[in-house]
Structure formats: C-alpha cells, structure tokens
PDB file of N, CA and C in Angstrom:
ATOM      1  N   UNK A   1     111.379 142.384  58.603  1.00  0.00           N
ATOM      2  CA  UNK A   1     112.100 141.250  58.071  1.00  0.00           C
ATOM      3  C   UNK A   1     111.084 140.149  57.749  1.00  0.00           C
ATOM      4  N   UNK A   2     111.148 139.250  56.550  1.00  0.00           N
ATOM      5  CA  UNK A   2     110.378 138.879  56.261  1.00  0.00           C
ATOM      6  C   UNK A   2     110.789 136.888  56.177  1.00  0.00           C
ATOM      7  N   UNK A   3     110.633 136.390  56.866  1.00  0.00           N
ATOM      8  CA  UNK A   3     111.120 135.090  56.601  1.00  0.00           C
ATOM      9  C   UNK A   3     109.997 133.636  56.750  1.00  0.00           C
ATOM     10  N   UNK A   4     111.187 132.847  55.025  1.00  0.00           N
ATOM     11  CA  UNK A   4     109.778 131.850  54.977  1.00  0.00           C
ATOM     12  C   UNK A   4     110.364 130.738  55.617  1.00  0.00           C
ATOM     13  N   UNK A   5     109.193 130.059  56.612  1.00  0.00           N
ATOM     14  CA  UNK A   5     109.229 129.007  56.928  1.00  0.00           C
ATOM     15  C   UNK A   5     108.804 127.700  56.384  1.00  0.00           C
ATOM     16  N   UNK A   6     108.788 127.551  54.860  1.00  0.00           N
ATOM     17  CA  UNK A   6     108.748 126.713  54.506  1.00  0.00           C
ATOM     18  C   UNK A   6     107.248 125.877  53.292  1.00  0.00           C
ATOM     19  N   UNK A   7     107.132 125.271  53.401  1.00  0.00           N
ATOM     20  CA  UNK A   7     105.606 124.798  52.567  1.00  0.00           C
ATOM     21  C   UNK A   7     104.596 124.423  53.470  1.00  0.00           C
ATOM     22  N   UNK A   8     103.631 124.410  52.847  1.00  0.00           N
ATOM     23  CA  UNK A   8     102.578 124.084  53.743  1.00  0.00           C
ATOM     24  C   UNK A   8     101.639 122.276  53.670  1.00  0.00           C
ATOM     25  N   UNK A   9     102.376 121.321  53.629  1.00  0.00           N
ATOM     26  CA  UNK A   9     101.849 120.931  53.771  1.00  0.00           C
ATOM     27  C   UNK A   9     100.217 119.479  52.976  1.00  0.00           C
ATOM     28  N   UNK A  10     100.162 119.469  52.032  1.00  0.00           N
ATOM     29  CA  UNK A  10      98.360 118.880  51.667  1.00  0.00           C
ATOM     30  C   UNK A  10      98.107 117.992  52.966  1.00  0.00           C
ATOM     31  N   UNK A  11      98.691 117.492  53.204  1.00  0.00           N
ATOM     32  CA  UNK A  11      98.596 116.350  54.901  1.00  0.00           C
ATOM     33  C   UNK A  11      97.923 116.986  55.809  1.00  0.00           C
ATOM     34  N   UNK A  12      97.816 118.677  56.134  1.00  0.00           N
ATOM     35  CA  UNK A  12      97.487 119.244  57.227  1.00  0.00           C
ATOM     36  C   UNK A  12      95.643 119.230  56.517  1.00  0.00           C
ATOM     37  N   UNK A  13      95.337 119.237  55.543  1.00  0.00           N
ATOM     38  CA  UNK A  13      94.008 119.032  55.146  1.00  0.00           C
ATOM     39  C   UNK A  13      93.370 117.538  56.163  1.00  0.00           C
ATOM     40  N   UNK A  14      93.974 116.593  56.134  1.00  0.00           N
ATOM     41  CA  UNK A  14      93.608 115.477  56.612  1.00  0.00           C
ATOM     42  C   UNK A  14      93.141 115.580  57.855  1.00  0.00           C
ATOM     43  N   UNK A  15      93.527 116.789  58.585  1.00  0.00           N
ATOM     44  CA  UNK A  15      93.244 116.890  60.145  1.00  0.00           C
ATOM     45  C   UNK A  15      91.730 117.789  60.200  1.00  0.00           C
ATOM     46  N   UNK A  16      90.991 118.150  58.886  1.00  0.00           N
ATOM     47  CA  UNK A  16      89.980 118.682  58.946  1.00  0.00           C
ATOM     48  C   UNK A  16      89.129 117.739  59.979  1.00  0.00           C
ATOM     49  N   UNK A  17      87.773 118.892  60.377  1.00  0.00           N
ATOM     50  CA  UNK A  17      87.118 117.957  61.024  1.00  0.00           C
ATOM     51  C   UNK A  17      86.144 117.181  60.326  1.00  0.00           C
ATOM     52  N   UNK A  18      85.758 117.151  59.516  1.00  0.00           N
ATOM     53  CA  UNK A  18      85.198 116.600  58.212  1.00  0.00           C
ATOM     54  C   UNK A  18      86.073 114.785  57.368  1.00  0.00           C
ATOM     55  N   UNK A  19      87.365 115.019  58.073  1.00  0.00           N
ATOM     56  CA  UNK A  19      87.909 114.119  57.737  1.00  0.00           C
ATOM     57  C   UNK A  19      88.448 113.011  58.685  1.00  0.00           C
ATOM     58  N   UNK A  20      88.551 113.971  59.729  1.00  0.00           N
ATOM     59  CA  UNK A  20      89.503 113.229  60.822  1.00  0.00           C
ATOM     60  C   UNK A  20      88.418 113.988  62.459  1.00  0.00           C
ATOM     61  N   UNK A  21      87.276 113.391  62.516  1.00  0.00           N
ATOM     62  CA  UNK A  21      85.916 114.482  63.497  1.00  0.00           C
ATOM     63  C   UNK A  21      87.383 114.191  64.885  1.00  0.00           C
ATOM     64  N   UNK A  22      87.305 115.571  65.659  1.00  0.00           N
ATOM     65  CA  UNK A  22      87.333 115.806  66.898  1.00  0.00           C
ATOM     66  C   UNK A  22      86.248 116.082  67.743  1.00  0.00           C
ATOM     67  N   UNK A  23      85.873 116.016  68.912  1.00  0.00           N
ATOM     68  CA  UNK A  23      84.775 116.999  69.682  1.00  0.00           C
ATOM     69  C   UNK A  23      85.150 118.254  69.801  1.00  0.00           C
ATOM     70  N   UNK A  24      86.056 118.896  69.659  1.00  0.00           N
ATOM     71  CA  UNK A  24      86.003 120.480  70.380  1.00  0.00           C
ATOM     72  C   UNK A  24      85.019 121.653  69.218  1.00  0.00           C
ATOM     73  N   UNK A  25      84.809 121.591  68.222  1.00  0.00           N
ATOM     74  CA  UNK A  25      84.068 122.290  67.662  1.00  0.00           C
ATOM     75  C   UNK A  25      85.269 123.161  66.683  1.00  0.00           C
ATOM     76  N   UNK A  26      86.339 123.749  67.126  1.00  0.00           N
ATOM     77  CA  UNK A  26      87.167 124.367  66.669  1.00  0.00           C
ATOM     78  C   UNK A  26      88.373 123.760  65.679  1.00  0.00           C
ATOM     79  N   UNK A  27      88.229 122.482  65.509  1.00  0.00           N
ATOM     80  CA  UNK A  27      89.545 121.705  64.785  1.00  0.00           C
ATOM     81  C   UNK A  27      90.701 121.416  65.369  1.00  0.00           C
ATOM     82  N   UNK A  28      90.984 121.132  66.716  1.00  0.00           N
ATOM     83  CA  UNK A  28      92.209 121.226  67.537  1.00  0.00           C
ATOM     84  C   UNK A  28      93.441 120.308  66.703  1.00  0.00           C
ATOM     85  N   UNK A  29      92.733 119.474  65.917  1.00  0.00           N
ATOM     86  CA  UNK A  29      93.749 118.437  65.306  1.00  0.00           C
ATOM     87  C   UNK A  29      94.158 119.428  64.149  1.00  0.00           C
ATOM     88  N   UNK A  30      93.626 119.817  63.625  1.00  0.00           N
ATOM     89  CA  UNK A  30      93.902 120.681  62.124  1.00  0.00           C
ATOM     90  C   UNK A  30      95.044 121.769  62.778  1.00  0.00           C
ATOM     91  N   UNK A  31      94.467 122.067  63.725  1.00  0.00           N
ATOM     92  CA  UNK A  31      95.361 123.844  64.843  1.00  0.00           C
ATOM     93  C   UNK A  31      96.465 122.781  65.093  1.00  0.00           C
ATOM     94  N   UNK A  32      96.725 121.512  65.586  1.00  0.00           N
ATOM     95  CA  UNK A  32      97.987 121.157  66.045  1.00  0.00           C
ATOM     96  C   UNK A  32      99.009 120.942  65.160  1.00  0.00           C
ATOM     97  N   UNK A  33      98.255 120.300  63.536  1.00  0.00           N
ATOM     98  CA  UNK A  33      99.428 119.887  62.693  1.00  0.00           C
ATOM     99  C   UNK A  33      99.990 121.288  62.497  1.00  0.00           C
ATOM    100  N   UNK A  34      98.845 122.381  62.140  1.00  0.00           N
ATOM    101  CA  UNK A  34      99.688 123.458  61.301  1.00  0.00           C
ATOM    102  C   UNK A  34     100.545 124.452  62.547  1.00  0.00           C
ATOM    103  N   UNK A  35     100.163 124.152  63.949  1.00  0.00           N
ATOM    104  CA  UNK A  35     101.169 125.507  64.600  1.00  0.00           C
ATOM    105  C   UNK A  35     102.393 124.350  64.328  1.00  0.00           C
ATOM    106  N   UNK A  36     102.469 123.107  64.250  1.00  0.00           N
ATOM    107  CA  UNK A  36     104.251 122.519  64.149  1.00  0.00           C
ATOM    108  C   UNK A  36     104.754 123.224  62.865  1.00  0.00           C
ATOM    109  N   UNK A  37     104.588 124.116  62.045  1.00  0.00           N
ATOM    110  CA  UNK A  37     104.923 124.881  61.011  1.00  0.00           C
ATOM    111  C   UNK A  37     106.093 125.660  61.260  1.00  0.00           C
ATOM    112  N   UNK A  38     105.615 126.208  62.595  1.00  0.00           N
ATOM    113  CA  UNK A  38     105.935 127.582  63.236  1.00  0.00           C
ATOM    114  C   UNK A  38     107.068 126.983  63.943  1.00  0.00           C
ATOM    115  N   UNK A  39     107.666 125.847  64.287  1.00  0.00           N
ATOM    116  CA  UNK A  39     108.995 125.551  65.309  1.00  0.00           C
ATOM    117  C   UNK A  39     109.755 126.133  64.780  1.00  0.00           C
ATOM    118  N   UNK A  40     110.612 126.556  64.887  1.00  0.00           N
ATOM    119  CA  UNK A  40     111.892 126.942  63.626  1.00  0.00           C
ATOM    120  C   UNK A  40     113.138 128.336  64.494  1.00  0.00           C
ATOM    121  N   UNK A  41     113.970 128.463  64.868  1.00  0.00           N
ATOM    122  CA  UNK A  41     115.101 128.992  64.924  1.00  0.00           C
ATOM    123  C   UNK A  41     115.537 130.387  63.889  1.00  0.00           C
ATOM    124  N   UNK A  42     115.146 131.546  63.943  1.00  0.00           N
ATOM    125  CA  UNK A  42     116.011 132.340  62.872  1.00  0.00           C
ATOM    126  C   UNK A  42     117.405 132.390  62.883  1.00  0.00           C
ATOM    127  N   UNK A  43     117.517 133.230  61.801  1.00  0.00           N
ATOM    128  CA  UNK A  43     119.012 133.158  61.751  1.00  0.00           C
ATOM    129  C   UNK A  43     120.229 134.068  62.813  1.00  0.00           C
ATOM    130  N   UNK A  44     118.892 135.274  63.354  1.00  0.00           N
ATOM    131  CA  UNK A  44     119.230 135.852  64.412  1.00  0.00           C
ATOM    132  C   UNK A  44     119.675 135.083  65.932  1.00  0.00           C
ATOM    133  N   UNK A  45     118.993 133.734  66.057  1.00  0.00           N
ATOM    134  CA  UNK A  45     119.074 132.960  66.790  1.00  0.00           C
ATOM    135  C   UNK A  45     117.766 133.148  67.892  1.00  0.00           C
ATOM    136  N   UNK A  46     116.573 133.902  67.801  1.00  0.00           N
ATOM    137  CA  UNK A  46     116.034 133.775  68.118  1.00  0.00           C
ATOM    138  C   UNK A  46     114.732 132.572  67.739  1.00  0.00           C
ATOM    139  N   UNK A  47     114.123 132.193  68.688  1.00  0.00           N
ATOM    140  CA  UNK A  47     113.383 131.030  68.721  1.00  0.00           C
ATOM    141  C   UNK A  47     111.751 131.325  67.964  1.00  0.00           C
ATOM    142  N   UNK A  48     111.470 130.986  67.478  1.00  0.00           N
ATOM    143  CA  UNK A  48     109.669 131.079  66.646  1.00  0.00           C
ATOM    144  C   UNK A  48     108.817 129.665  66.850  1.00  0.00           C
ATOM    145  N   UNK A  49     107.914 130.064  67.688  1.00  0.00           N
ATOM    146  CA  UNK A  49     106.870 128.919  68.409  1.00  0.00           C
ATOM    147  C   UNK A  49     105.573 129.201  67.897  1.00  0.00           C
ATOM    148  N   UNK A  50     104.990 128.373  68.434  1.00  0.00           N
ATOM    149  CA  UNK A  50     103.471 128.295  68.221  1.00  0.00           C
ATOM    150  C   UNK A  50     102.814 127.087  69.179  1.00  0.00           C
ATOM    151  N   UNK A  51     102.269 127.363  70.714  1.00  0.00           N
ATOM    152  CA  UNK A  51     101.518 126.089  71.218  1.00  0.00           C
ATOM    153  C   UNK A  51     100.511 126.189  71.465  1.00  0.00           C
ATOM    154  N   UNK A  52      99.681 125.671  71.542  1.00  0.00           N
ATOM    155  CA  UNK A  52      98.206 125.217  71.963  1.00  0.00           C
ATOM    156  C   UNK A  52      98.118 124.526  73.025  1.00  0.00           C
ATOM    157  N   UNK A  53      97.116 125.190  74.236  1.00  0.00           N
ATOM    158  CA  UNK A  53      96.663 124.506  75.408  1.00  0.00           C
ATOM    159  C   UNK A  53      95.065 124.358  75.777  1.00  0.00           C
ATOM    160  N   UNK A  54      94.490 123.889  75.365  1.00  0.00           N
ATOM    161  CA  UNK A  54      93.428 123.815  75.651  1.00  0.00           C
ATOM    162  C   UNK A  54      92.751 124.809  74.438  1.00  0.00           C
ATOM    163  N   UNK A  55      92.205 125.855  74.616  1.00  0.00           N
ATOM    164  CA  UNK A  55      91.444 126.543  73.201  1.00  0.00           C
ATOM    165  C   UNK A  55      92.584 127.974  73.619  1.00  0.00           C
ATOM    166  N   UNK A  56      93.933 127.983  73.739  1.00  0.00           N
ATOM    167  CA  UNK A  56      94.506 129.077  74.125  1.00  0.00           C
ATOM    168  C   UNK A  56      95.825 128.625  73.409  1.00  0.00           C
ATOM    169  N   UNK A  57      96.018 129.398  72.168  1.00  0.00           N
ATOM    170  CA  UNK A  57      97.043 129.483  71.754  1.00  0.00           C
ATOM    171  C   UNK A  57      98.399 130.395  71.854  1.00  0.00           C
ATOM    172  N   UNK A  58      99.584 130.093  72.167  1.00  0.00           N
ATOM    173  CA  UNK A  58     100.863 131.184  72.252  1.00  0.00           C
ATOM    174  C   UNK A  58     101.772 131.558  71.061  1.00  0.00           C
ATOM    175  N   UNK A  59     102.013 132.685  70.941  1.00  0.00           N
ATOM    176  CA  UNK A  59     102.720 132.688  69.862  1.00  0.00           C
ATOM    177  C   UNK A  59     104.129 133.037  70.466  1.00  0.00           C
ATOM    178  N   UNK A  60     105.458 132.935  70.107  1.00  0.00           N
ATOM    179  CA  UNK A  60     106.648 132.896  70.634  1.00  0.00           C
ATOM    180  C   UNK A  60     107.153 133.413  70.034  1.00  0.00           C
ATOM    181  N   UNK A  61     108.274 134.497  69.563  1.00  0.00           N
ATOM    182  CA  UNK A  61     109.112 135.249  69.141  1.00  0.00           C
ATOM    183  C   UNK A  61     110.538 135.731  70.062  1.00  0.00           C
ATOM    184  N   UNK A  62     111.250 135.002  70.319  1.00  0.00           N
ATOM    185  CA  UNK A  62     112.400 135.695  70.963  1.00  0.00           C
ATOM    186  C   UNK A  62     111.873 135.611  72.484  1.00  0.00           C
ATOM    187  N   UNK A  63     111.622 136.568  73.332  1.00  0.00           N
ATOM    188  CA  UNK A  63     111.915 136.991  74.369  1.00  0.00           C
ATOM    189  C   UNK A  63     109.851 137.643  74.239  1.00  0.00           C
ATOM    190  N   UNK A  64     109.223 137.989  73.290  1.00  0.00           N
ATOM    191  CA  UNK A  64     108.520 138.517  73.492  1.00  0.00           C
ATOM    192  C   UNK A  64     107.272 137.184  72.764  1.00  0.00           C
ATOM    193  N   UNK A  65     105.883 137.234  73.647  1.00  0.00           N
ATOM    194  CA  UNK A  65     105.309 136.444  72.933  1.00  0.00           C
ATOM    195  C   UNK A  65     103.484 137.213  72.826  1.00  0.00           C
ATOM    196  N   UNK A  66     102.562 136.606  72.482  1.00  0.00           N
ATOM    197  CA  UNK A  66     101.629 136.859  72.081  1.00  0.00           C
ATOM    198  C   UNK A  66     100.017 135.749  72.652  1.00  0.00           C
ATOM    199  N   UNK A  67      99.142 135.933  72.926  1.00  0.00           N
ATOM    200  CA  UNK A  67      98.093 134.897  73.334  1.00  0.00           C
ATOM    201  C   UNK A  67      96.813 135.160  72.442  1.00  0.00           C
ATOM    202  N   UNK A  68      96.323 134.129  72.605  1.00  0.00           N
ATOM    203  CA  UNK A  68      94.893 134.659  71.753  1.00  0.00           C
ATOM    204  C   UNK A  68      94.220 133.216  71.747  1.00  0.00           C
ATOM    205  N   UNK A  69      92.731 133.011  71.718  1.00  0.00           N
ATOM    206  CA  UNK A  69      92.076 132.026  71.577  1.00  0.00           C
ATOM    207  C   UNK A  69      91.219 131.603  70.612  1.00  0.00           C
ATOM    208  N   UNK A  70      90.511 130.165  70.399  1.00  0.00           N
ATOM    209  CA  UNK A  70      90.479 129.677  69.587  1.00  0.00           C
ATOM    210  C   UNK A  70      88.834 130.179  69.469  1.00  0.00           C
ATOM    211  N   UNK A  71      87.897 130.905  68.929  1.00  0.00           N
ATOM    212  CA  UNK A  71      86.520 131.203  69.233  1.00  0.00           C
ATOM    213  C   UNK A  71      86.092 130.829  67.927  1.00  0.00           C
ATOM    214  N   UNK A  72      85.040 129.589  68.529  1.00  0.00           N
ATOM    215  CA  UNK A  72      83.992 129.225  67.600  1.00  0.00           C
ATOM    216  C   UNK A  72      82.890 130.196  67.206  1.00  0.00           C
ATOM    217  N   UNK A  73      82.227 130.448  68.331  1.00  0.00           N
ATOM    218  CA  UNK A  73      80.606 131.650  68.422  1.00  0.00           C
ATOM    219  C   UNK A  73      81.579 132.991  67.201  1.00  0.00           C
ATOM    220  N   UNK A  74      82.494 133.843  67.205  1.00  0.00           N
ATOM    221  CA  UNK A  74      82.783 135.097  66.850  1.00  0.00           C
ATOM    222  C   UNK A  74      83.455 134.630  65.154  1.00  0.00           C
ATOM    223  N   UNK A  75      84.439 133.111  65.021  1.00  0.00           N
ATOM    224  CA  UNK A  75      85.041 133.206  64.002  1.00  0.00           C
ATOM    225  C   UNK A  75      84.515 132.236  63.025  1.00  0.00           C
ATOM    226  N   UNK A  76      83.527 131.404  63.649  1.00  0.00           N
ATOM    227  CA  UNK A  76      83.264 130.296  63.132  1.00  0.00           C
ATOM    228  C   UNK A  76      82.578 129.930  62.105  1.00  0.00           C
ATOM    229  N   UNK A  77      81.792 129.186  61.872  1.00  0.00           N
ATOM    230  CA  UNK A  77      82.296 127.661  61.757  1.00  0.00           C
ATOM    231  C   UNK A  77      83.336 127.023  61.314  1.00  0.00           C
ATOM    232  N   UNK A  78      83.701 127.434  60.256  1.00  0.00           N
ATOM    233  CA  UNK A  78      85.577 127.203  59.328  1.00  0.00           C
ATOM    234  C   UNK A  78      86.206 127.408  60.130  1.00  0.00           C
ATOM    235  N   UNK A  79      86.710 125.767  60.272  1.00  0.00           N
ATOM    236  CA  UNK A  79      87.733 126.073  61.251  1.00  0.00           C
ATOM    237  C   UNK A  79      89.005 126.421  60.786  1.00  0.00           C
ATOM    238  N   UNK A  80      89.807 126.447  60.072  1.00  0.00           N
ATOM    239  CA  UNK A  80      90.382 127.364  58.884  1.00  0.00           C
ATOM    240  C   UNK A  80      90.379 128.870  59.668  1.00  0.00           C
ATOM    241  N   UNK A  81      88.973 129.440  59.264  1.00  0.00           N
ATOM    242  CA  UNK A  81      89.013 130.928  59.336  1.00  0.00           C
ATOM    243  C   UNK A  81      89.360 131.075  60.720  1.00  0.00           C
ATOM    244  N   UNK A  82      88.745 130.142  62.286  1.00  0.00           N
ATOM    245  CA  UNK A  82      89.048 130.092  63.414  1.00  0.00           C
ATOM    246  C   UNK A  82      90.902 130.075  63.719  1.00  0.00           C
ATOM    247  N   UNK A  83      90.863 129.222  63.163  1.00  0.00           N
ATOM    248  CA  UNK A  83      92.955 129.377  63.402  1.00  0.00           C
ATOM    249  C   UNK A  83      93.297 130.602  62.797  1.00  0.00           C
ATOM    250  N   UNK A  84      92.956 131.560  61.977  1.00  0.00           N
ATOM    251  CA  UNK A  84      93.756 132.443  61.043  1.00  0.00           C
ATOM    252  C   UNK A  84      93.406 133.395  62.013  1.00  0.00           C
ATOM    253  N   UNK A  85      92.264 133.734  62.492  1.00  0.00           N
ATOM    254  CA  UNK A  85      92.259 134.604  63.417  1.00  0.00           C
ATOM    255  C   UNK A  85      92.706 134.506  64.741  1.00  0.00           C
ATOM    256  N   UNK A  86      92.355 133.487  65.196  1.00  0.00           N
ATOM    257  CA  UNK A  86      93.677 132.889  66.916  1.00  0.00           C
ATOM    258  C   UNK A  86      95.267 133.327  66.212  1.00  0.00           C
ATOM    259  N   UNK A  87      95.780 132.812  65.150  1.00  0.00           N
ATOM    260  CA  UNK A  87      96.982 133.334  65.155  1.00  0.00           C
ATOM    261  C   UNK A  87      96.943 135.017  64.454  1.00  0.00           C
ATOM    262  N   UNK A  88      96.599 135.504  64.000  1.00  0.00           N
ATOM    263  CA  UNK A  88      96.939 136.950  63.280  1.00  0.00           C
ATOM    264  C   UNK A  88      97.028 137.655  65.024  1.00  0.00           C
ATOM    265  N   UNK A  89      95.898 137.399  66.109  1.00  0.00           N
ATOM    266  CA  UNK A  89      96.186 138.234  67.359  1.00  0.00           C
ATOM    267  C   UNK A  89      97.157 137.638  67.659  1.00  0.00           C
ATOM    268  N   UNK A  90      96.983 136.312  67.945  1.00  0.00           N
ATOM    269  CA  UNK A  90      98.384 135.709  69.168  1.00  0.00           C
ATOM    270  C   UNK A  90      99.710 136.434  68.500  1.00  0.00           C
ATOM    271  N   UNK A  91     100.155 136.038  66.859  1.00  0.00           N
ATOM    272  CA  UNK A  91     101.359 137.078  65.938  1.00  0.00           C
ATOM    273  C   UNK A  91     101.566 138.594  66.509  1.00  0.00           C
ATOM    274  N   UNK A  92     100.234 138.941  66.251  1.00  0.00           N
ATOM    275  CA  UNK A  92     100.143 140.673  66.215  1.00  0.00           C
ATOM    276  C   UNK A  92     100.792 140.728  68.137  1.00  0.00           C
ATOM    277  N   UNK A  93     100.634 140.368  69.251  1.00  0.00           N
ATOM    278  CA  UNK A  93     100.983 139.989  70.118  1.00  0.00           C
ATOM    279  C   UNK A  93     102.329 140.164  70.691  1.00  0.00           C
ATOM    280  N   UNK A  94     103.166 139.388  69.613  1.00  0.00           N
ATOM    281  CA  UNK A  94     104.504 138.890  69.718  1.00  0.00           C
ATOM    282  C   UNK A  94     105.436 139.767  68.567  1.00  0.00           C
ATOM    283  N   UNK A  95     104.243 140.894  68.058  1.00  0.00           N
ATOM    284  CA  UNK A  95     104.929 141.705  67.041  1.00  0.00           C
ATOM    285  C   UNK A  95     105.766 140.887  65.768  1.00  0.00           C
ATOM    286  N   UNK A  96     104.497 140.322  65.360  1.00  0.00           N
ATOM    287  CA  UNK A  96     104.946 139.168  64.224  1.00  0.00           C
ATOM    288  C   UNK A  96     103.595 139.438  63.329  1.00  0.00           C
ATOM    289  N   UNK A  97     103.226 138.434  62.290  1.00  0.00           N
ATOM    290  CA  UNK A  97     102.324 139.226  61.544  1.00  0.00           C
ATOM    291  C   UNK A  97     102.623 137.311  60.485  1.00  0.00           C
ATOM    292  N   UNK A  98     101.807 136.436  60.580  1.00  0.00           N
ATOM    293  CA  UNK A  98     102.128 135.372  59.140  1.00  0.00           C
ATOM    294  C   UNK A  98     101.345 135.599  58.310  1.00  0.00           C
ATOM    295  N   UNK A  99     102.038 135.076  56.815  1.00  0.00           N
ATOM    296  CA  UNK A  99     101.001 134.836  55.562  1.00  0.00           C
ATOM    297  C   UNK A  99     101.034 133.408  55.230  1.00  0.00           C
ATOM    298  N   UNK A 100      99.902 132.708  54.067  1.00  0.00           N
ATOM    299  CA  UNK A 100     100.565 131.381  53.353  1.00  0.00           C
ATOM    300  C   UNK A 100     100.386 131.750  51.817  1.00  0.00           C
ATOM    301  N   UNK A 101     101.126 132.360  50.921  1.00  0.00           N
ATOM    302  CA  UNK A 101     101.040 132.408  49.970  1.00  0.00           C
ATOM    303  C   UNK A 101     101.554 131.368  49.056  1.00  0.00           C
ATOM    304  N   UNK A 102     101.041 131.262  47.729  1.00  0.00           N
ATOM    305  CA  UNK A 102     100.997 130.151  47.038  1.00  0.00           C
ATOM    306  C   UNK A 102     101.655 128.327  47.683  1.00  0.00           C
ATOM    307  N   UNK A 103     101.062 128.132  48.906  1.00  0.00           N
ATOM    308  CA  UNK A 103     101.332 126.930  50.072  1.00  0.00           C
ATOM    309  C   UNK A 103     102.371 127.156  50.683  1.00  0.00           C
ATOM    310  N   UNK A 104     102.929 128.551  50.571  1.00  0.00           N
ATOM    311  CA  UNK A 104     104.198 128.437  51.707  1.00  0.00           C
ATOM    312  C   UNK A 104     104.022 129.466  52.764  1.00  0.00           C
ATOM    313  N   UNK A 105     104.338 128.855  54.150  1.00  0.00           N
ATOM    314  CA  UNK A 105     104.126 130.045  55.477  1.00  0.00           C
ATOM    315  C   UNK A 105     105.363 130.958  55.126  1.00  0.00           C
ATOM    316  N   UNK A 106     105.174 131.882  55.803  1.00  0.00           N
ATOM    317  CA  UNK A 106     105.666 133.471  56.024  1.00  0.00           C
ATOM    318  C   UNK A 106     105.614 134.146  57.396  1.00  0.00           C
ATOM    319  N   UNK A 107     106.640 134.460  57.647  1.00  0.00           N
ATOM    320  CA  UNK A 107     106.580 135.315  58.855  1.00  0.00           C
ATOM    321  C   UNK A 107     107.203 136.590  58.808  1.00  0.00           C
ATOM    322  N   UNK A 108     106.491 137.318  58.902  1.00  0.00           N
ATOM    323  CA  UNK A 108     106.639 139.309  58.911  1.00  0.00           C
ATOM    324  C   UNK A 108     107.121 139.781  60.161  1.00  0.00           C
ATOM    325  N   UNK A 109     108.487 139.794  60.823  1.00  0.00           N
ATOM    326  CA  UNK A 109     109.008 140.365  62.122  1.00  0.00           C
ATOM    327  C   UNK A 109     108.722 141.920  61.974  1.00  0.00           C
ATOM    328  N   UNK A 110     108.642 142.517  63.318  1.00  0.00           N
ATOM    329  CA  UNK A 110     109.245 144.233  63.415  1.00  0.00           C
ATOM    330  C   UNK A 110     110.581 144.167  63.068  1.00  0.00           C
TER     331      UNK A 110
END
C-alpha cells in the first residue's frame, strides 16, 4: 500500500547546517523538521511516527516499529544522505520503505 503524506516542504532547507550551524555534525535540526513529515494517522487507523533521541532515530508503524542511527564516519558528510539512510533502516525495520518524489513524501507499507 502506498500512501502520500504530503509535500515536502522548501523551509526544511533552512535547517541545513550551512544555514542554520548545529554542533552535532549530523544536522539534528534539518532530521527534526523533516521526521515532523512522518506524524500522520492512516486510514486504517494505524499511527505513522518518526522520533529522534539523541543520534537514534524510531520509526513507528502501527504496533510494529523500526531503529536505526544517525552515522556521520559511514554516511557522511551530507547530511541529507545521513537522514536517508537512518530512515530507509529505521522504515525497512517497521516494514515500511519512504520515497520524496517530485517534493512529495511517500510511504510504501507491507
């Protein structure tokens, strides 16, 4: 099942670290605007999350969820490419799977 959550955003650019510097190395401000993407309710009535604790992100699906972290040294420097890979495991996880095609998120259920 394939459902969109919506647009993505030009505002979440602003949280680059280039624009808006954090210390963590990874973009935690950029990772916070875009997991609020992910709040959202299906129509099944199950719940779709996304939080961040420290460099440890969760992904939420229903009843089943997913973990994965934020690695500078393996994904880095783009912090961009760092979030896409923290979420594709934390997703893959929770048996979920997102895209952003032409600025809009996507979520791929089992």
């Amino acid at each position: 099942m394939r459902v969109e959550l919506g647009p993505v955003p030009d505002e979440i650019e602003r949280w680059l670290p280039e624009n808006e510097p954090d210390a963590s190395d990874v973009g935690v401000n950029h990772a916070d605007a875009f997991l609020k993407l992910f709040k959202t309710t299906l129509e099944d009535g199950r719940k779709v999350s996304c939080t961040r604790r420290g460099l440890k992100l969760t992904f939420t699906v229903g009843d089943r969820s997913g973990e994965s972290l934020l690695r500078r040294l393996e994904h880095g420097p783009d912090v961009r490419e760092i979030l896409h890979q923290a979420l594709t495991e934390a997703a893959a996880g929770a048996g979920a799977a997102y895209s952003v095609e032409d600025g809009t998120l996507y979520l791929e259920l089992d």
